[in-house]
Protein backbone atom coordinates (compact mmCIF):
# COMPACT_ATOMS: atom_id res chain seq x y z
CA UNK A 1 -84.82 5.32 -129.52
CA UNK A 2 -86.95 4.15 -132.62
CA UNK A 3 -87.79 7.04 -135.52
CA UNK A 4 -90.13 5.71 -137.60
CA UNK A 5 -89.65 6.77 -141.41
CA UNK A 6 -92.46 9.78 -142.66
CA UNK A 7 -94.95 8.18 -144.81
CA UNK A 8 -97.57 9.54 -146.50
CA UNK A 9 -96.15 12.82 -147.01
CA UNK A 10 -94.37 14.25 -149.65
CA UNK A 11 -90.45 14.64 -149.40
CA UNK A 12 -88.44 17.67 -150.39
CA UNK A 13 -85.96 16.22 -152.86
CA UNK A 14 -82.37 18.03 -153.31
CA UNK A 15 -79.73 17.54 -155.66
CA UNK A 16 -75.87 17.70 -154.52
CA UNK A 17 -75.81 21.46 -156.10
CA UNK A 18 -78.75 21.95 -154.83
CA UNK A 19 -77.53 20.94 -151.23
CA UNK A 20 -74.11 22.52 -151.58
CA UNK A 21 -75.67 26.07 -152.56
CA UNK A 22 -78.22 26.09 -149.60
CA UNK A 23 -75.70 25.43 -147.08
CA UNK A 24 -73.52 27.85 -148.27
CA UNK A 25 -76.61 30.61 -148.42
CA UNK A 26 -77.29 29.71 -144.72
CA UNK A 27 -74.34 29.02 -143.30
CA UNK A 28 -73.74 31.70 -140.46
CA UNK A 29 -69.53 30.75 -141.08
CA UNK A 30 -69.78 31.73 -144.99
CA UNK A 31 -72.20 35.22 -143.80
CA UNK A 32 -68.84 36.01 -141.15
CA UNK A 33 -66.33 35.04 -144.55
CA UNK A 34 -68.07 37.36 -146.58
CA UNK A 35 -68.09 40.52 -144.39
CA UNK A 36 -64.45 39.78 -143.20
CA UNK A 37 -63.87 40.60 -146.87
CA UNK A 38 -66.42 43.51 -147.14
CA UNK A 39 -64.37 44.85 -144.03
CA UNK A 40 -60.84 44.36 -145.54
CA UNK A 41 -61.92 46.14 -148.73
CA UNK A 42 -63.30 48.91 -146.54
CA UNK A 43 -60.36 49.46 -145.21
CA UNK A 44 -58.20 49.23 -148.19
CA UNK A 45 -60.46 52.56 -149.46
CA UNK A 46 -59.23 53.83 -145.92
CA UNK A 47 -55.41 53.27 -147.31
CA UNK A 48 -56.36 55.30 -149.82
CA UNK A 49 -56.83 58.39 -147.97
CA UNK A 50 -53.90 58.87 -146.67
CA UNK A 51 -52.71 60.08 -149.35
CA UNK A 52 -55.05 63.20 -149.62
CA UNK A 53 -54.44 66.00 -146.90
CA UNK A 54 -56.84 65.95 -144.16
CA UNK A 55 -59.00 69.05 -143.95
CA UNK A 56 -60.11 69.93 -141.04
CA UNK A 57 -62.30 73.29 -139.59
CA UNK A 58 -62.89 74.75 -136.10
CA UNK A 59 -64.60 77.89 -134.48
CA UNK A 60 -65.09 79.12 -131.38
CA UNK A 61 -66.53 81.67 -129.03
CA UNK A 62 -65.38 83.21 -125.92
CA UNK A 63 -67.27 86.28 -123.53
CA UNK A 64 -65.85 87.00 -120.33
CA UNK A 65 -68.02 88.78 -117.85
CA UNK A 66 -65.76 90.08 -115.31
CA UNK A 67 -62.13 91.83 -116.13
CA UNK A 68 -61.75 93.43 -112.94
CA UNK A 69 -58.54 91.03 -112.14
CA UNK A 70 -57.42 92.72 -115.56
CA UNK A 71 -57.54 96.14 -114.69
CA UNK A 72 -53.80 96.11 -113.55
CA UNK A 73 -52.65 95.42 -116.98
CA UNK A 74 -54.63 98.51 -118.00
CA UNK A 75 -57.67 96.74 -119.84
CA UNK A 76 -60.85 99.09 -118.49
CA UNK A 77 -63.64 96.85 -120.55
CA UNK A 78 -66.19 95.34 -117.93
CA UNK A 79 -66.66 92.46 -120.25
CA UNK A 80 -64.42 90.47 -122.82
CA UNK A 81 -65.65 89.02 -126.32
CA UNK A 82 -63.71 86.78 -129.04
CA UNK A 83 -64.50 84.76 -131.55
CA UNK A 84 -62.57 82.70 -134.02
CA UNK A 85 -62.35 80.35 -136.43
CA UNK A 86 -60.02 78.28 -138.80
CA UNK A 87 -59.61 76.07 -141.55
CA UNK A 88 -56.18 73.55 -141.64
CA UNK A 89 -54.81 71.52 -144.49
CA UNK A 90 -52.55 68.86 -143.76
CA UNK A 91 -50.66 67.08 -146.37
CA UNK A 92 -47.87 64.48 -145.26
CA UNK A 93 -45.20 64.99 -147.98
CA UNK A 94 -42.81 62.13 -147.11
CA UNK A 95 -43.08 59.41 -144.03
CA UNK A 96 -40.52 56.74 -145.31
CA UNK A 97 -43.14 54.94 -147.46
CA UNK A 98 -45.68 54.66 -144.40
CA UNK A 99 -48.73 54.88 -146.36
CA UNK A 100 -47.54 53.30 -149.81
CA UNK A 101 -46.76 50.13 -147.05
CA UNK A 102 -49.81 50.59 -145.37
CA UNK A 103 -51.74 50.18 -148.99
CA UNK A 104 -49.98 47.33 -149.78
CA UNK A 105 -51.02 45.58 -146.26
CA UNK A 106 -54.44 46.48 -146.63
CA UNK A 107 -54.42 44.67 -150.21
CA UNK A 108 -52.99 41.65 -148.52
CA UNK A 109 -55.49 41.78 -145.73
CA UNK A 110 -58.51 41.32 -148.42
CA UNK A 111 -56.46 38.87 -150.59
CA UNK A 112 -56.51 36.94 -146.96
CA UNK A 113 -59.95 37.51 -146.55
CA UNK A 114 -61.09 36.15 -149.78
CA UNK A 115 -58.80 33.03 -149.60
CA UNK A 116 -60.49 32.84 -145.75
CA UNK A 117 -64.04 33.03 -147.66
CA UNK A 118 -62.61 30.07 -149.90
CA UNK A 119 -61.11 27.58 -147.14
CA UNK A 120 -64.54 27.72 -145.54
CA UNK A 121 -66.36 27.33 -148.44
CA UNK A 122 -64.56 24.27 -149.42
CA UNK A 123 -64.76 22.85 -145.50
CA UNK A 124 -68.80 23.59 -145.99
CA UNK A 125 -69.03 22.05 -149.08
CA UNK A 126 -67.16 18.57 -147.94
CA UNK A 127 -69.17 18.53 -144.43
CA UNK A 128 -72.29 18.87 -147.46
CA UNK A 129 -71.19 16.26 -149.38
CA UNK A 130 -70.51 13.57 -146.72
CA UNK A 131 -74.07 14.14 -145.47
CA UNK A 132 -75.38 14.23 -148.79
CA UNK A 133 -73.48 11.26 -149.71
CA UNK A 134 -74.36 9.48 -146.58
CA UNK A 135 -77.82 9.72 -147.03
CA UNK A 136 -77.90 8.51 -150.97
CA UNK A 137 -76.18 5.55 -149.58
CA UNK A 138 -78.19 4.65 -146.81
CA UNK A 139 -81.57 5.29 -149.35
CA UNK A 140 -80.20 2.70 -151.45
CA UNK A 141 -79.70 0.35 -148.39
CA UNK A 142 -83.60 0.68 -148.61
CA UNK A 143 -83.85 -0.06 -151.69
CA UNK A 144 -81.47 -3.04 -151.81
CA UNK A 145 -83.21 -4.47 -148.59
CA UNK A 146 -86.52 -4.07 -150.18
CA UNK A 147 -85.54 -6.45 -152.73
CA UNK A 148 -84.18 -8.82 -150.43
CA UNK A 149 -87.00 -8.90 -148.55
CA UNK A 150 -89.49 -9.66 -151.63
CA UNK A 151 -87.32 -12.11 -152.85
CA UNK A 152 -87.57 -13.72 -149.27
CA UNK A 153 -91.95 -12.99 -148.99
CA UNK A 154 -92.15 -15.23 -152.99
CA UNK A 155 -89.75 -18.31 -151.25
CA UNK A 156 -91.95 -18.01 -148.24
CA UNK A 157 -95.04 -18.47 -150.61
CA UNK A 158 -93.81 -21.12 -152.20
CA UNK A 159 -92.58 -22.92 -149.37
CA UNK A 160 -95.50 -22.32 -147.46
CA UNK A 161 -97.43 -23.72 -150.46
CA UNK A 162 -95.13 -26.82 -150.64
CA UNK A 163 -95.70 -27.42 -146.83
CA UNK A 164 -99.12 -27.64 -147.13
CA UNK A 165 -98.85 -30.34 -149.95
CA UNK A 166 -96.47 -31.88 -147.81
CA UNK A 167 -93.49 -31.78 -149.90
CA UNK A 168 -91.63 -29.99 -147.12
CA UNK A 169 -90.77 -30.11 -143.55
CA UNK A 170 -92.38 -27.03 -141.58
CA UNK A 171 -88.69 -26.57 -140.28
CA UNK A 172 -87.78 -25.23 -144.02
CA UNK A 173 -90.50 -22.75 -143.79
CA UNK A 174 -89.68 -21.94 -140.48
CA UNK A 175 -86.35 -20.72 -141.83
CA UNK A 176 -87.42 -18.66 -144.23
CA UNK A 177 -89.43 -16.68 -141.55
CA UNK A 178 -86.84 -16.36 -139.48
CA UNK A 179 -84.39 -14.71 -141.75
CA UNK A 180 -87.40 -12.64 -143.13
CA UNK A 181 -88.20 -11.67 -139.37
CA UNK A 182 -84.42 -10.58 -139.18
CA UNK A 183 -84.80 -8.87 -142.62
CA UNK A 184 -87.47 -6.61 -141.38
CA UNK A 185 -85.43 -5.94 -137.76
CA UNK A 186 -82.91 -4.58 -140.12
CA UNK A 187 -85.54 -2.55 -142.47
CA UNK A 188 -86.33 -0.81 -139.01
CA UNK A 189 -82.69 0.16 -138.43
CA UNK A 190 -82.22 1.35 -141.97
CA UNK A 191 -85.37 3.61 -141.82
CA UNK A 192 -84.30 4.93 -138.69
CA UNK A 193 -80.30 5.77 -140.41
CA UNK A 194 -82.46 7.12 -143.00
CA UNK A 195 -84.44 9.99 -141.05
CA UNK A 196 -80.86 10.38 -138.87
CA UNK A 197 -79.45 11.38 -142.02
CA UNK A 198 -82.12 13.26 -143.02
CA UNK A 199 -81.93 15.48 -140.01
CA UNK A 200 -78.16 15.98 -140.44
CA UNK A 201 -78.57 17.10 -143.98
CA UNK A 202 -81.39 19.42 -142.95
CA UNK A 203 -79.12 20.70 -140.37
CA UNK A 204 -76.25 21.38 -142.50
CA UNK A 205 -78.30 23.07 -145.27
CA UNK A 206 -80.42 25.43 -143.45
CA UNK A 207 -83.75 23.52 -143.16
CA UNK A 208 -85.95 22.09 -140.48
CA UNK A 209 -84.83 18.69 -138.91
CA UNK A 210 -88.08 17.48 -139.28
CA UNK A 211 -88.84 17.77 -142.79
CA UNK A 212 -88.24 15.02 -144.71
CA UNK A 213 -85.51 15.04 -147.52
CA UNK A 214 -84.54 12.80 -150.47
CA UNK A 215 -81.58 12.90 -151.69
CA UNK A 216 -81.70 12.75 -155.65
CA UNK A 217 -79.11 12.10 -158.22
CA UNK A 218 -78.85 11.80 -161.98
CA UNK A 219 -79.44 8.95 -163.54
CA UNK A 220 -76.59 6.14 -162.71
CA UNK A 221 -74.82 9.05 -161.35
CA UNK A 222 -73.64 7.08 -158.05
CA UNK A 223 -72.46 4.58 -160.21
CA UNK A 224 -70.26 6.69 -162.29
CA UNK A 225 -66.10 7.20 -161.77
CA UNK A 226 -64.39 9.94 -163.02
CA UNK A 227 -61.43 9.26 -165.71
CA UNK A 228 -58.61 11.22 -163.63
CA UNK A 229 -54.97 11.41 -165.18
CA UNK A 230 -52.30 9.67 -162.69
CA UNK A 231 -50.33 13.30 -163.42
CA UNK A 232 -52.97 14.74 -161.19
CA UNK A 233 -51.28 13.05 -157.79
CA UNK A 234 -48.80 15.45 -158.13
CA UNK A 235 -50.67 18.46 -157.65
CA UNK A 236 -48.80 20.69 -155.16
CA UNK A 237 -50.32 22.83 -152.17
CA UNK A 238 -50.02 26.22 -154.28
CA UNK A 239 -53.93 25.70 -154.99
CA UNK A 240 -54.79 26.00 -151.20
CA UNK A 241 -55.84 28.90 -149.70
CA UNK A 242 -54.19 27.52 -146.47
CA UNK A 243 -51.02 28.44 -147.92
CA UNK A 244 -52.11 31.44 -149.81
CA UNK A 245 -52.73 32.69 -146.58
CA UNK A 246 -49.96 31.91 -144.88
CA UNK A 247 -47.99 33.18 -148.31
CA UNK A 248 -49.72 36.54 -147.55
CA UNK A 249 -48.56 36.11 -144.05
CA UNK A 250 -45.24 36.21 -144.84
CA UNK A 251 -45.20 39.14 -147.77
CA UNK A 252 -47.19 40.90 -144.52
CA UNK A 253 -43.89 40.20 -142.33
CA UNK A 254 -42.01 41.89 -145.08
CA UNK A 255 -43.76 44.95 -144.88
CA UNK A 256 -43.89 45.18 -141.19
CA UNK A 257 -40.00 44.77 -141.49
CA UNK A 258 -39.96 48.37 -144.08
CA UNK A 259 -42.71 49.56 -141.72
CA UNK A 260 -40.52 49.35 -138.52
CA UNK A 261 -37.46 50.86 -140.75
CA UNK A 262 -39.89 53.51 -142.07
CA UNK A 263 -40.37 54.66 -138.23
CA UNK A 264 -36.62 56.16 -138.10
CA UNK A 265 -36.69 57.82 -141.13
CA UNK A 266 -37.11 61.54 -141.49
CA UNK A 267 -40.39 62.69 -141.58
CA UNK A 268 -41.61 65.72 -143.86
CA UNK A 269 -44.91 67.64 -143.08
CA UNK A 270 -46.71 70.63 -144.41
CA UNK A 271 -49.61 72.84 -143.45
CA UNK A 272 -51.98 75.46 -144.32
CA UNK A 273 -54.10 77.09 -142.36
CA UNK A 274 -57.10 80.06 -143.21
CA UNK A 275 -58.32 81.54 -139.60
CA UNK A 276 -60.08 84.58 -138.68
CA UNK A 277 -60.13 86.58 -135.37
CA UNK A 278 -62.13 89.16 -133.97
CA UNK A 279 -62.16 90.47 -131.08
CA UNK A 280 -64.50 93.60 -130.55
CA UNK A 281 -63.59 97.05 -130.00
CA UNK A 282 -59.69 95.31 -129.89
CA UNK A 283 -59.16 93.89 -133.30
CA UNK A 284 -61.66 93.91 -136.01
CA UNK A 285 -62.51 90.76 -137.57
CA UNK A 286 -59.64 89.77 -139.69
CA UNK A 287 -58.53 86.62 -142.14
CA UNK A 288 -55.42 85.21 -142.04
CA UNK A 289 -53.19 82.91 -144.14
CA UNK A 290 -50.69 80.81 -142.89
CA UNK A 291 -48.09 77.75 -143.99
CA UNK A 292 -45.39 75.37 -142.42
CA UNK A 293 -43.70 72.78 -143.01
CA UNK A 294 -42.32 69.95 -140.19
CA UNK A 295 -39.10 68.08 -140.20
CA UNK A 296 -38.56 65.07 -138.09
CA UNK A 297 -35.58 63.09 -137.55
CA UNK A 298 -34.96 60.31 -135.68
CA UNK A 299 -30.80 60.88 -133.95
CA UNK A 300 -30.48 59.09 -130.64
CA UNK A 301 -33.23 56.26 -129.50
CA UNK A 302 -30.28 53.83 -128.01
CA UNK A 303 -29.95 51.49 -130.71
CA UNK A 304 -34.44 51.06 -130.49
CA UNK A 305 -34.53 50.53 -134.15
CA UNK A 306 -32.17 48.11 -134.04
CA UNK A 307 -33.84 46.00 -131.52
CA UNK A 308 -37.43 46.71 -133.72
CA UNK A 309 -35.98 45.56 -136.54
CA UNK A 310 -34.46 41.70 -134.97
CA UNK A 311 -38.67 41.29 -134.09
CA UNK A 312 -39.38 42.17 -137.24
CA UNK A 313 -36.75 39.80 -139.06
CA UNK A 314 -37.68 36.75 -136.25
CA UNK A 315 -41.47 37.25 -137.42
CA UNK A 316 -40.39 37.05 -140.86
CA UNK A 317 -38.37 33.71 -140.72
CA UNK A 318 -41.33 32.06 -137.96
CA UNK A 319 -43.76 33.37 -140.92
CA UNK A 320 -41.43 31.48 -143.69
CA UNK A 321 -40.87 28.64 -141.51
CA UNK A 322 -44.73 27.96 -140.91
CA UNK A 323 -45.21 28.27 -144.86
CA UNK A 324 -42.74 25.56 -145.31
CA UNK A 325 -44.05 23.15 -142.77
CA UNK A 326 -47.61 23.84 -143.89
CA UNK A 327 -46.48 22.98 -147.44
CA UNK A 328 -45.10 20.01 -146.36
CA UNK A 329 -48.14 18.93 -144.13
CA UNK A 330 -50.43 19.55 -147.42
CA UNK A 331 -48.50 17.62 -149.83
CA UNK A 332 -48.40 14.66 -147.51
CA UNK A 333 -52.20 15.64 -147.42
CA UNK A 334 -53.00 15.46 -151.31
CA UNK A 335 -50.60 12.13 -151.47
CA UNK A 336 -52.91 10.76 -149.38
CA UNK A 337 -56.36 11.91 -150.74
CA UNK A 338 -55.05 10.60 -153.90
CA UNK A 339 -54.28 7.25 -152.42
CA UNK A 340 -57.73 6.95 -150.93
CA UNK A 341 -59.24 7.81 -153.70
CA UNK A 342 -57.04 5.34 -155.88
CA UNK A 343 -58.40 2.67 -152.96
CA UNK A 344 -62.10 3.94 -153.62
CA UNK A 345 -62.22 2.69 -157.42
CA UNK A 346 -60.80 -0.23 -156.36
CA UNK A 347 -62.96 -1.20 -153.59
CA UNK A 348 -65.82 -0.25 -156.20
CA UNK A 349 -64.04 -2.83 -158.81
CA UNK A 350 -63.97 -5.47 -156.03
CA UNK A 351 -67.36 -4.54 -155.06
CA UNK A 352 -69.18 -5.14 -158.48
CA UNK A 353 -67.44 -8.09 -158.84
CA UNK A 354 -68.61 -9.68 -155.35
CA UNK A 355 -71.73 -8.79 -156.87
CA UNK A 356 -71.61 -10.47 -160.18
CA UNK A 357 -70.20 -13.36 -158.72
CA UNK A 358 -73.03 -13.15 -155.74
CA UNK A 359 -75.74 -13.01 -158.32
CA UNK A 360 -74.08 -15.56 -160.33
CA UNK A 361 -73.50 -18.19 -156.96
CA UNK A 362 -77.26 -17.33 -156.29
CA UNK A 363 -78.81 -18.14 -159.75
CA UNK A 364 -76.60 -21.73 -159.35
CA UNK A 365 -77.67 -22.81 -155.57
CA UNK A 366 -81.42 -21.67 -157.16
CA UNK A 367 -81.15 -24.15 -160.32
CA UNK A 368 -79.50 -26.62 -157.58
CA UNK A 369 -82.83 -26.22 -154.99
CA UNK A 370 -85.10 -26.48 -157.03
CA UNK A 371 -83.32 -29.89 -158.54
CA UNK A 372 -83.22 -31.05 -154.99
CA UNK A 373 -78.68 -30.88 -154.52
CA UNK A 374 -79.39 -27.68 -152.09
CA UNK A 375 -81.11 -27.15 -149.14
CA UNK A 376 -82.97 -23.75 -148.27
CA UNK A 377 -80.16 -22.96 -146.08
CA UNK A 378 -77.90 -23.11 -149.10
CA UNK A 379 -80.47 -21.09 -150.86
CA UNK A 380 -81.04 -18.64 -147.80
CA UNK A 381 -77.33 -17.88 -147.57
CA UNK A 382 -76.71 -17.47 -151.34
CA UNK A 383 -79.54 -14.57 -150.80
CA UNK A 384 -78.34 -13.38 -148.07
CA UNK A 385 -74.75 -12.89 -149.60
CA UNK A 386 -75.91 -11.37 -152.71
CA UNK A 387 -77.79 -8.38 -150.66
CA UNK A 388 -74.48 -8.11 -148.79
CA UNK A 389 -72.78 -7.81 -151.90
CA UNK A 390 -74.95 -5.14 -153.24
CA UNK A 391 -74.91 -3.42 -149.89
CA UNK A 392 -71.28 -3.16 -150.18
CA UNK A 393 -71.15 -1.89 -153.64
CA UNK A 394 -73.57 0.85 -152.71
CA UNK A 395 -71.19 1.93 -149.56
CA UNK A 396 -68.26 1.55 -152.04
CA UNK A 397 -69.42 4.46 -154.37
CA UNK A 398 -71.27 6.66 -152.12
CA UNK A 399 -67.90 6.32 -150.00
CA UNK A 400 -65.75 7.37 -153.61
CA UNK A 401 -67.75 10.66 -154.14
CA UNK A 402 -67.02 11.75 -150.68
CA UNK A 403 -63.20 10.64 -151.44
CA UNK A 404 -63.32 12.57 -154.60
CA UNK A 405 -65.00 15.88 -152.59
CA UNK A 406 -62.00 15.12 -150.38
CA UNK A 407 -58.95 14.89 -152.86
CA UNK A 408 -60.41 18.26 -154.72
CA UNK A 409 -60.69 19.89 -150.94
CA UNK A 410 -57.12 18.82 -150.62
CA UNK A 411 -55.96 20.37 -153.93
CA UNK A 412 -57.72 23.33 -153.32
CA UNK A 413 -60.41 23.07 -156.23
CA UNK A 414 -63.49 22.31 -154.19
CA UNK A 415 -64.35 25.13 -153.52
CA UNK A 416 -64.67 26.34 -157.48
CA UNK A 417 -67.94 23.94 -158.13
CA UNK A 418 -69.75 26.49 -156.27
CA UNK A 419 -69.08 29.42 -158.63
């Protein structure tokens, strides 16, 4: 399949922020983040109630037709009425700490919420940067090529100028066509990793795949590498919201354990209750006051509690132990990001100076052709290997930023340059 590159309309042209904040605006993940959280702080003003009594009304109205089954028990009415209602106030005075523990999970649900809302920002903005990335790259491919290929059209001009003086074998100029035949197989492929790109940015970001996006930095930006202190390799895990997550995991454990212990504790209760009753022609309509109290406790449940309280201890050490192992795992993670990204300003070093030595090699074999010690092969080659060079050097940095997006995912700091 061949996509031909858009021409002759205008492209939408994004920034990396630019990029980054779309796909976080239309991401459908993020949206699902961000009520999670809306739902966890809903329910931590649920907690709250707990502590208030619960009010709670009720009325109702009763006729009876037909008493002639009550006539034995001396009732002579043909017909029955009653109505009623009542008002009840119940106020839990002490449950073991049930609803001071239940507050304090529903905090930790929304600190896991919001430290959800962060891991998938940080996993959106990486998958944004890669494409983003990926695309400046290959655009500079274009660019790169481009120059290859007029540096190739002015050597077929003068060759083809030579050849018709007869200074040079047609099988020179042949040469040059060839490799300039290749050049423009090549420009094809590009163009078409171009609009690829393209279409996975788009995708990412919210947009339609078939508009056409360029991907725009500052000023030398791409060629730019950050000054980072070697002291920043040792960055631990406690940044990621992995393990704040799994941190809250574990404190939630903890309270499940005081939760279960809570259950076989005495429970303490009180009530009021307002009613009124009326019944005609049998009790006039009269209001009422009334209060009690409830006492629970737990004596025989054949050693239950105990058997409660070994799940709750085993979920509290698998909690700790998958802390521990995910600590470990991310370490070895941010060792490694660091490494990369280490090897990524030193394949950039490398890189330049293939290219200085490329350009240098090129501007020799040129002197050398045109003094007649090379042939156009020589001189084909030493073109050739200079728009490798630069190719590479182009790869090299647009591969570093997406290292750098990588080591700050792994540190858990990615996710901050989109606040």
């Amino acid at each position: 399949m061949i996509i031909l590159p858009i021409t002759g309309f205008s492209q939408t042209t994004l920034t990396l922020e630019e990029s980054r904040r779309e796909a976080l605006e239309n991401n459908k993940t993020i949206r699902s983040s961000i009520l999670d959280v809306l739902k966890a702080e809903a329910g931590v003003k649920e907690a709250r109630t707990a502590y208030l009594p619960a009010i709670d009304g009720s009325a109702s109205a009763l006729y009876i037709p037909d008493l002639e089954e009550l006539r034995m028990f001396g009732i002579s009415r043909d017909d029955l009425e009653l109505y009623q209602a009542q008002f009840t106030a119940q106020q839990p005075v002490y449950v073991g700490g049930k609803i001071r523990l239940a507050n304090k999970m529903a905090k930790t649900s929304v600190s896991m919420a919001q430290n959800a809302r962060e891991m998938k920002t940080a996993e959106i903005i990486l998958q944004t940067d890669e494409a983003f990335w990926s695309l400046v790259a290959m655009q500079e491919q274009q660019k790169v090529l481009m120059r290859y290929k007029q540096a190739l059209d002015s050597l077929e001009q003068q060759l083809a100028l030579s050849y018709e003086l007869g200074l040079v074998p047609k099988s020179e100029l042949l040469k040059v066509r060839v490799q300039k035949n290749e050049t423009e197989v090549t420009a094809v492929e590009v163009d078409n990793a171009v609009r690829l790109l393209q279409m996975n940015l788009a995708q990412i970001i919210g947009r339609p795949l078939n508009e056409p996006i360029k991907a725009v930095v500052d000023s030398d930006f791409i060629f730019q590498i950050d000054t980072m202190a070697p002291g920043n390799a040792l960055s631990d895990a406690s940044e990621r919201p992995e393990i704040k997550i799994l941190e809250d995991k574990v404190f939630l454990s903890e309270l499940q354990k005081k939760m279960t212990r809570a259950d076989y504790l005495p429970q303490l209760g009180a009530q009021v209750s307002y009613g009124y009753l009326n019944v005609p022609d049998i009790v006039s309509g009269t209001w009422q006051l009334n209060a009690g109290a409830q006492l629970s406790i737990p004596i025989i449940h054949w050693r239950e509690k105990k058997h409660k309280m070994d799940k709750a201890k085993i979920s509290e050490q698998l909690a700790i132990l998958e802390l521990e192992n995910n600590r470990e795992l991310i370490n070895l993670e941010i060792q490694q990001a660091w490494l990369k990204l280490q090897e990524g300003v030193e394949k950039i070093r490398l890189a330049q100076k293939n290219v200085d030595e490329a350009v240098e090699s090129l501007s020799e074999v040129e002197i050398s052709y045109n003094a007649g010690l090379n042939t156009i092969t020589d001189l084909l080659n030493a073109q050739a290997a200079r728009q490798r060079a630069e190719a590479s050097l182009v790869e090299a940095k647009s591969n570093y930023q997406v290292l750098k997006s990588a080591w700050l995912k792994a540190i858990g700091r990615l996710a901050d340059v989109s606040q």
